[in-house]
N, C-alpha and C. Protein backbone atom coordinates (compact mmCIF):
# COMPACT_ATOMS: atom_id res chain seq x y z
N UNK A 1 132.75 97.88 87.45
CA UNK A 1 132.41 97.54 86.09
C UNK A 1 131.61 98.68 85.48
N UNK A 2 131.78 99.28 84.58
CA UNK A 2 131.19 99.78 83.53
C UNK A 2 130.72 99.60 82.42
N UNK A 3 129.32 99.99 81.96
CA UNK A 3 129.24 99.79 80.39
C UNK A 3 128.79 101.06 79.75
N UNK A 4 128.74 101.23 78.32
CA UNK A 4 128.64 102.10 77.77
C UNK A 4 127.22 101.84 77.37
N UNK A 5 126.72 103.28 77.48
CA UNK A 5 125.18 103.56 76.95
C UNK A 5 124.73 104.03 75.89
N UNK A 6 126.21 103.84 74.54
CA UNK A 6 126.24 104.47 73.15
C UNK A 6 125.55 104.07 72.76
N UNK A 7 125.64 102.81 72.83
CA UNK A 7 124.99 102.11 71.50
C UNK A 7 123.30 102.26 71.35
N UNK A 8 122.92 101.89 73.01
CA UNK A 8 121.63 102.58 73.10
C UNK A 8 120.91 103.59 72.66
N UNK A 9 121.94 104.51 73.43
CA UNK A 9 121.70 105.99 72.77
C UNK A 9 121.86 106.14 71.20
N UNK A 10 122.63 105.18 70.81
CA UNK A 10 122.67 105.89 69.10
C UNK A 10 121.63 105.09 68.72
N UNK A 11 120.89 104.04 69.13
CA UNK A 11 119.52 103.45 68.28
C UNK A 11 118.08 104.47 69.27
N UNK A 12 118.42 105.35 69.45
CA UNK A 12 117.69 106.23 69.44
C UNK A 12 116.69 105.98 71.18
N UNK A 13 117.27 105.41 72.05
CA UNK A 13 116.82 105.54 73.58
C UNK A 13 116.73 107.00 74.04
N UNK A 14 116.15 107.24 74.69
CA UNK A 14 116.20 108.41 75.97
C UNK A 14 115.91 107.88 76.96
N UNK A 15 116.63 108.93 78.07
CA UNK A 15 116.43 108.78 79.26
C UNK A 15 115.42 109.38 79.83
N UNK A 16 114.64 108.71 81.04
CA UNK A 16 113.73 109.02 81.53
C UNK A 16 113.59 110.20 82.63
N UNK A 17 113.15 111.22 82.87
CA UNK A 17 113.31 112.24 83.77
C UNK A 17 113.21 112.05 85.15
N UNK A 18 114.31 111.83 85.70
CA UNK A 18 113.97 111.56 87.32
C UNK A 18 113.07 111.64 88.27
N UNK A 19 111.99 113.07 88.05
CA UNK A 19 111.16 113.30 88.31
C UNK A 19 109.84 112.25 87.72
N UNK A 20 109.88 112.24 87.08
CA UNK A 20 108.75 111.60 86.14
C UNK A 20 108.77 110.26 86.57
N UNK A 21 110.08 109.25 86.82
CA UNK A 21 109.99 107.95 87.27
C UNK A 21 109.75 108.06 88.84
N UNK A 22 109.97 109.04 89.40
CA UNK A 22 109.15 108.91 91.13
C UNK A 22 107.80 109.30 90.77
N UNK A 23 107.59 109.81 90.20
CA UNK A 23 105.81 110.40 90.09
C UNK A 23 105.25 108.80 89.66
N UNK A 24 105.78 108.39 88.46
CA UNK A 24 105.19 107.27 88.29
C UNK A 24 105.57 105.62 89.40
N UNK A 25 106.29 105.97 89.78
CA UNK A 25 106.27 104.83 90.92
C UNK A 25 105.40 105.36 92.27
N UNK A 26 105.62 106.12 92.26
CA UNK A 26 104.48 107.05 93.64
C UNK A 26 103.19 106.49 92.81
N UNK A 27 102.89 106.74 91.86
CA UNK A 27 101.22 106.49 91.38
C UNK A 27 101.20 105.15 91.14
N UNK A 28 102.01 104.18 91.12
CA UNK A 28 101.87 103.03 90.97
C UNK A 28 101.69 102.21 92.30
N UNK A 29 102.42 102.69 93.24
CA UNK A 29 102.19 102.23 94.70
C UNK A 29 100.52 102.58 94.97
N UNK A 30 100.49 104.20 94.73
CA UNK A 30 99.01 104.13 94.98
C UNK A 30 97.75 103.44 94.56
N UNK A 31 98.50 102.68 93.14
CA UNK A 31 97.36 102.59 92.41
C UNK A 31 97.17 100.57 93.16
N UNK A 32 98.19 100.13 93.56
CA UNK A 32 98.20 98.81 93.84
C UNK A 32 98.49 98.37 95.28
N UNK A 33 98.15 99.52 96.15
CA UNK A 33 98.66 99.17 97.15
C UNK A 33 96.92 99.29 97.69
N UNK A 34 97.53 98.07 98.84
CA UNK A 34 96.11 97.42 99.75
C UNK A 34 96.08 98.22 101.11
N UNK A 35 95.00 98.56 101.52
CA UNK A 35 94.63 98.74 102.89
C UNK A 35 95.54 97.96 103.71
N UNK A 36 96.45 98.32 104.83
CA UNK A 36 97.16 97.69 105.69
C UNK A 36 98.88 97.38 105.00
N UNK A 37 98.59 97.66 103.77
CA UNK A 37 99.91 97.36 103.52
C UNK A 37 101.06 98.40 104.23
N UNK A 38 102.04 98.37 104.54
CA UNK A 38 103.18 99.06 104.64
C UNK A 38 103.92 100.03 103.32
N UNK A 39 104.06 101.32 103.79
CA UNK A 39 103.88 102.12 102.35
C UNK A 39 106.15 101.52 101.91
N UNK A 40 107.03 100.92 102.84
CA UNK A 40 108.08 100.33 103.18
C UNK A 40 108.12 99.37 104.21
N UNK A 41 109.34 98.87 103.75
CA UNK A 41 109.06 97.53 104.66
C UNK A 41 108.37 96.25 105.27
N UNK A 42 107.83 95.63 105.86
CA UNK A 42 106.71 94.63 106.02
C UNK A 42 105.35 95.09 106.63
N UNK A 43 104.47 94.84 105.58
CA UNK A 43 103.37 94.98 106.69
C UNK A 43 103.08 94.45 107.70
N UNK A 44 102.43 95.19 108.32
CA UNK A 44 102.34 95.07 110.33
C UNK A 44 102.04 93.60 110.51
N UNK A 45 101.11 92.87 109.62
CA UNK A 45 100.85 91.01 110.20
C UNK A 45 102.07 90.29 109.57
N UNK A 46 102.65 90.92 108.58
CA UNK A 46 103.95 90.00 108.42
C UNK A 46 104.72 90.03 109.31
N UNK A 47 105.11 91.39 109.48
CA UNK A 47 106.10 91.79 111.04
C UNK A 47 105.76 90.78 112.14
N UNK A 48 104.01 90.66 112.78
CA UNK A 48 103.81 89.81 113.56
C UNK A 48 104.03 88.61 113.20
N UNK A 49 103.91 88.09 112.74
CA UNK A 49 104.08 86.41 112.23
C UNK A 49 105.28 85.68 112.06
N UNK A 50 106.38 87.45 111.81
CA UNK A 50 107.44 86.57 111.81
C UNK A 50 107.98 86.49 113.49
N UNK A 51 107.45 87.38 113.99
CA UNK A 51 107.77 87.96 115.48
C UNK A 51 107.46 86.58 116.38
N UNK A 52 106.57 86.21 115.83
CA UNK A 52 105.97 84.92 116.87
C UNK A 52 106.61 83.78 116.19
N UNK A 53 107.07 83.54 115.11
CA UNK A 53 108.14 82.52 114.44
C UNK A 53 109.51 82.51 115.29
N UNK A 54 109.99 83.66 115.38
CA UNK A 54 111.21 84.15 115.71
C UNK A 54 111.03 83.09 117.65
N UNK A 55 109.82 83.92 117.69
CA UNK A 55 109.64 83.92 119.87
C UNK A 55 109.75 82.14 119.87
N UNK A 56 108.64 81.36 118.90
CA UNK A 56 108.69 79.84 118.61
C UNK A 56 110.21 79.00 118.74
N UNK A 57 111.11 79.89 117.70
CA UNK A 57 112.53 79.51 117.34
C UNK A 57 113.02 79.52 118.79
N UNK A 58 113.05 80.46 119.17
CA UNK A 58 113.47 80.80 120.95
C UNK A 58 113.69 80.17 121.76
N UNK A 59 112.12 79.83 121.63
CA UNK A 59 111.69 78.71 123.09
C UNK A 59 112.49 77.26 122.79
N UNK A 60 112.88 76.89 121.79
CA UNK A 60 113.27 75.91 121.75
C UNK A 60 114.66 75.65 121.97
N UNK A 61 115.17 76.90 122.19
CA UNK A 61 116.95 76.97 122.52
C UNK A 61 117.06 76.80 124.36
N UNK A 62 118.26 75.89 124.00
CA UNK A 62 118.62 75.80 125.51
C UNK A 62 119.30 77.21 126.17
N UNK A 63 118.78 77.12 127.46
CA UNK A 63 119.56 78.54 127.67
C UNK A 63 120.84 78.07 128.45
């Protein structure tokens, strides 16, 4: 599927500089991100919690 970005562009949009939207998501992570968080993926006590959910699920299967 495609759409066209004329119409946008002719009510007067620009596009944002590629560079400029990683700089600003880089400074936005920095600016909201917590001690312990994971800079990707789950942070390390989510990882655990689900790890011991998962081991819980486990034990309860017949082998």
């Amino acid at each position: 599927m495609q759409i066209s970005s004329e119409k946008a562009i002719s009510s007067g949009f620009e596009f944002t500089p590629v560079e400029l939207t990683i700089d600003d998501t880089i400074s936005w992570i920095e600016e909201t991100r917590k001690p312990g968080d994971a800079l990707s993926g789950l942070a390390r006590s989510k990882e655990l919690e689900l790890i011991e959910k998962l081991k819980g699920m486990n034990a309860n299967k017949p082998t």
